[in-house]
Protein backbone atom coordinates (compact mmCIF):
# COMPACT_ATOMS: atom_id res chain seq x y z
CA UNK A 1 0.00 0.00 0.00
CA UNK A 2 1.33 2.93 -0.77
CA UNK A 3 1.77 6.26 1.09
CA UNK A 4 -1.28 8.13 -1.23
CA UNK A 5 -3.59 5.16 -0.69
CA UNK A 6 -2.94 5.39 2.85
CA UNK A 7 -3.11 8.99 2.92
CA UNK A 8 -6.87 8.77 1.17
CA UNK A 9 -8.13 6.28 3.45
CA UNK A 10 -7.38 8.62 6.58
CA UNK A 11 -8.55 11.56 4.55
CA UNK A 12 -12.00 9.62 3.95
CA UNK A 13 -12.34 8.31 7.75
CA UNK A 14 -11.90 12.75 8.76
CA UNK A 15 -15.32 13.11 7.12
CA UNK A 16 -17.79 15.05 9.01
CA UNK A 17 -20.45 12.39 9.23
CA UNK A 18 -18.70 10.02 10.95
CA UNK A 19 -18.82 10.01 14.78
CA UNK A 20 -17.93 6.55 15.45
CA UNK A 21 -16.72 5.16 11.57
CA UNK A 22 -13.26 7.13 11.43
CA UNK A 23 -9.90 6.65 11.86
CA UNK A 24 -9.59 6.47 15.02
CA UNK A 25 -11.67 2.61 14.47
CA UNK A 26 -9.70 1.62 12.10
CA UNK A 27 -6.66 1.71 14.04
CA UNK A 28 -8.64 0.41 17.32
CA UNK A 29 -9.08 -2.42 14.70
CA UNK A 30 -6.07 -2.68 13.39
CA UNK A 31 -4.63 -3.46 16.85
CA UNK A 32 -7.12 -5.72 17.89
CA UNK A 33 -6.10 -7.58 14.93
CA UNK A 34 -2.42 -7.23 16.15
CA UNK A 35 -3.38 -9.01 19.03
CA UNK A 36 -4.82 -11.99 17.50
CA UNK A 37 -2.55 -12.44 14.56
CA UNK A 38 -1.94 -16.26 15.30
CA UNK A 39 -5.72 -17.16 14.65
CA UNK A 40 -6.06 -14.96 11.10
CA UNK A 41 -5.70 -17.20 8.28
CA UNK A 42 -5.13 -14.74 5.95
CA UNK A 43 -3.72 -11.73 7.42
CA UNK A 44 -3.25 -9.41 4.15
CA UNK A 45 -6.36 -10.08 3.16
CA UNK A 46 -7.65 -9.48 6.40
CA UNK A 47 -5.79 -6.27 7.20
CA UNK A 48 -7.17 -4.73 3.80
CA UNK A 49 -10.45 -5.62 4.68
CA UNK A 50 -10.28 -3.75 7.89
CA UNK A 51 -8.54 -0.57 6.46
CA UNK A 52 -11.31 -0.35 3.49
CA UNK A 53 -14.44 -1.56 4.67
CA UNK A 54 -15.46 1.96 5.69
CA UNK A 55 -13.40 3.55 3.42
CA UNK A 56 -16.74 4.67 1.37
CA UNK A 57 -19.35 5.45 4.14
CA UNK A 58 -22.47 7.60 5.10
CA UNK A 59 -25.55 6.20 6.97
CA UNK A 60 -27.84 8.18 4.60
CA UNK A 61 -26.92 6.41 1.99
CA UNK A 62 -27.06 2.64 1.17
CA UNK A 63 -24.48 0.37 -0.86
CA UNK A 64 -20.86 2.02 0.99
CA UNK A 65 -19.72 -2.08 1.61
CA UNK A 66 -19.57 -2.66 -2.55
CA UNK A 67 -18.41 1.06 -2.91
CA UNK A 68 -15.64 0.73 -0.42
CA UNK A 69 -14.78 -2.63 -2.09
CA UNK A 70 -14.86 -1.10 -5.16
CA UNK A 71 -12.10 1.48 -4.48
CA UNK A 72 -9.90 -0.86 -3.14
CA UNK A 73 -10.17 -2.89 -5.90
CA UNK A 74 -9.10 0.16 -8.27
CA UNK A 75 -6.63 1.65 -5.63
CA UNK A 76 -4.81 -1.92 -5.80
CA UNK A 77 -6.02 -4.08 -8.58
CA UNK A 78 -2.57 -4.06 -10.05
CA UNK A 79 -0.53 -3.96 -6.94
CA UNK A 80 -2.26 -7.48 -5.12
CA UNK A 81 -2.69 -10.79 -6.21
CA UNK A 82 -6.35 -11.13 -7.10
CA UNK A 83 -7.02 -14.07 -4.47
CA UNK A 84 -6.14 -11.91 -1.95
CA UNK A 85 -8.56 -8.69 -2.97
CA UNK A 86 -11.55 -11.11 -3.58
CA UNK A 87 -10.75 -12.53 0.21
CA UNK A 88 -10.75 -9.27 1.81
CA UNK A 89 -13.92 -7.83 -0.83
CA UNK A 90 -16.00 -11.26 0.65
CA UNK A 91 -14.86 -9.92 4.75
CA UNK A 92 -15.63 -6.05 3.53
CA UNK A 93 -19.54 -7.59 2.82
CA UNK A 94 -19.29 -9.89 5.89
CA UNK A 95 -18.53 -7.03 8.40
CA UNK A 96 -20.85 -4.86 6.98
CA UNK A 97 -23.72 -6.55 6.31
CA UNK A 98 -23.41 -8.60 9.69
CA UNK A 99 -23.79 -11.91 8.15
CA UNK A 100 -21.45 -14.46 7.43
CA UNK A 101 -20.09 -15.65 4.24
CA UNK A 102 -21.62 -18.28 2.27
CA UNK A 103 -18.40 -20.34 1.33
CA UNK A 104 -17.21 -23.59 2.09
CA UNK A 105 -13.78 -22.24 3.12
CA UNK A 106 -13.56 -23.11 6.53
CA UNK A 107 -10.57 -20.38 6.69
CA UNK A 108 -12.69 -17.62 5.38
CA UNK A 109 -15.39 -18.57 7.37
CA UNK A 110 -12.53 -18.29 10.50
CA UNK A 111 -11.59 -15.00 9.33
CA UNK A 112 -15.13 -13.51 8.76
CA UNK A 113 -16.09 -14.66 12.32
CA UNK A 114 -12.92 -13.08 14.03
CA UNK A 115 -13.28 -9.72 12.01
CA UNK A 116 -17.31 -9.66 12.84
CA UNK A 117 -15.82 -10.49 16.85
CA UNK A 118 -13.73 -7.52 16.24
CA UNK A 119 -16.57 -4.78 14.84
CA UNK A 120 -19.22 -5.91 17.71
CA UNK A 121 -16.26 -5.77 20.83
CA UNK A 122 -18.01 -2.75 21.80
CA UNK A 123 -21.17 -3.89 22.88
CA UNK A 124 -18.84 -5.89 25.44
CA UNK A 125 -16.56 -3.23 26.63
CA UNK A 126 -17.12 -1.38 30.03
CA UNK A 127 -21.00 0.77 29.75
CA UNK A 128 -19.35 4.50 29.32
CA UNK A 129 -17.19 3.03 26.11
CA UNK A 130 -20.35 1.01 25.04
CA UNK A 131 -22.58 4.68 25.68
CA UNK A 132 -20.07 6.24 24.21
CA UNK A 133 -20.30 4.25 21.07
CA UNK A 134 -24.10 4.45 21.18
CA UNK A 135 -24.09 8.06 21.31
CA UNK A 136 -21.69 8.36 18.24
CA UNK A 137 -23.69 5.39 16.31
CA UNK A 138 -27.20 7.95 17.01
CA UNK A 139 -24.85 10.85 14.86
CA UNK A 140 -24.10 8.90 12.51
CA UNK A 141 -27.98 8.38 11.94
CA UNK A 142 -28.86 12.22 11.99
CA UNK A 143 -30.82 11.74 8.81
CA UNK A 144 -33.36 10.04 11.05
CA UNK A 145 -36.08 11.56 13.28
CA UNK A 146 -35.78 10.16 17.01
CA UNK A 147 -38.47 8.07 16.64
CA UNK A 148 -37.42 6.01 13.45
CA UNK A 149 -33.86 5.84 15.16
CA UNK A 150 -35.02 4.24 17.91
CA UNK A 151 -37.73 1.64 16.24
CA UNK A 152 -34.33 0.94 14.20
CA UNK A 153 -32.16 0.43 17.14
CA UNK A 154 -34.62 -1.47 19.03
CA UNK A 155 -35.07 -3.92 16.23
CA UNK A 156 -31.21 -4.24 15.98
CA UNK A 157 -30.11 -4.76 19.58
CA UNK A 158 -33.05 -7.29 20.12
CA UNK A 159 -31.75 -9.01 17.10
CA UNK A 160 -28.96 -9.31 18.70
CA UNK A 161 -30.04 -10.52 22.27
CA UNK A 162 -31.92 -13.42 20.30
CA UNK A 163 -28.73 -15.33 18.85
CA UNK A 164 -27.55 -17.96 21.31
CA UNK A 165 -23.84 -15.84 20.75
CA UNK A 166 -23.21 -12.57 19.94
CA UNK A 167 -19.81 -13.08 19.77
CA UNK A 168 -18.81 -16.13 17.10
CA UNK A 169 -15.68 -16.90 18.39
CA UNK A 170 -14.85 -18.12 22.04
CA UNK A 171 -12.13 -15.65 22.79
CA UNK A 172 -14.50 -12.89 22.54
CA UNK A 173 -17.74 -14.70 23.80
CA UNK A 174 -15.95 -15.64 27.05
CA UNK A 175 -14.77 -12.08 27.35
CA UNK A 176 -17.05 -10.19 26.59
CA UNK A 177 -20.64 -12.19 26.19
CA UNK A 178 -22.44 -11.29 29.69
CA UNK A 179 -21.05 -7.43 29.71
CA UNK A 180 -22.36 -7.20 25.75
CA UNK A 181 -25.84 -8.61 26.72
CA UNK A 182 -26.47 -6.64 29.58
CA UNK A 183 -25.17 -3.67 27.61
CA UNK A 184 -28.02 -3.77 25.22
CA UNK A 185 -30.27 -4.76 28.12
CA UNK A 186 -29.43 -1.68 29.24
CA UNK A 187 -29.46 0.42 26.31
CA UNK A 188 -33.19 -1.28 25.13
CA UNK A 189 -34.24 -0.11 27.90
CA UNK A 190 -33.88 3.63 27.85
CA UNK A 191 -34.94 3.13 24.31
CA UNK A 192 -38.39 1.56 25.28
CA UNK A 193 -38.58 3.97 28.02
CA UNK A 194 -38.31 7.33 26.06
């Protein structure tokens, strides 16, 4: 990656829509994935997945995942082996759609489940990081009145409560399962409440 490509990214993540979406996440992300190396499969792929998968982004308006994907693909089509951009294009959809890929690559599947870990650690951290994130999450929604926000949200987070895991792999679920769940408890509750 060079040191305009790099350069663009962190000019795209100083947008003034994002509150939570910026550069600051990508390098939270970028050291979580420091931390658990030894379990990515395919750590290039990974890593560009992580630095792009926002790279195109604005709540108001729908399809940033295939943009985002898209402009790494021209940013680096000639400078990465193509295996290794359609890896990191399939985790850019995973993480932002929520949903895992449908592949029968049990490494990819690894990856995707890690990297989805990753973007949801926040509903586990301590409650003021977790309101924190909630708050910055509601600005990045400005577009919508209070009330559709919160129908939206409410949806979401009980979504959420109804999987037997929120967290896919066990290094996050044992960490940070309970403290995630009673998060959103939390959080659903001044929703309902209001």
């Amino acid at each position: 990656m060079t040191p305009a490509i790099l350069a663009d990214l962190r000019h795209r993540h100083a947008e003034p829509h994002r509150a939570w979406h910026d550069w600051n996440r990508v390098a939270g992300l970028l050291a979580m994935a420091e931390e658990v190396s030894p379990a990515i499969a395919d750590k290039p792929a990974f890593i560009l997945a992580v630095m792009f998968h926002t790279a195109i982004f604005d709540r108001a308006v729908p399809g940033h995942a295939e943009a985002s994907a898209a402009l790494m693909r021209r940013q680096l089509g000639d400078a990465m082996p193509r295996h290794m951009l359609a890896r990191a294009e399939v985790l850019i959809h995973a993480v932002t759609r929520q949903e895992m890929p449908e592949t029968d690559d049990a490494s990819l599947r690894a990856d995707a489940s890690l990297l989805l870990d990753m973007d949801n650690a926040v509903l586990g951290d301590p409650p003021a990081r977790f309101d924190a994130y909630e708050a910055a999450n509601r600005r990045e929604f400005a577009h919508l009145s209070e009330d559709r926000f919160a129908y939206g949200r409410i949806a979401a987070l009980r979504m959420l409560l109804w999987r037997d895991r929120i967290y896919r792999t066990d290094r996050f679920w044992v960490d940070r399962e309970k403290r995630a769940r009673r998060n959103i408890e939390r959080r659903l509750e001044a929703l309902e409440g209001d």
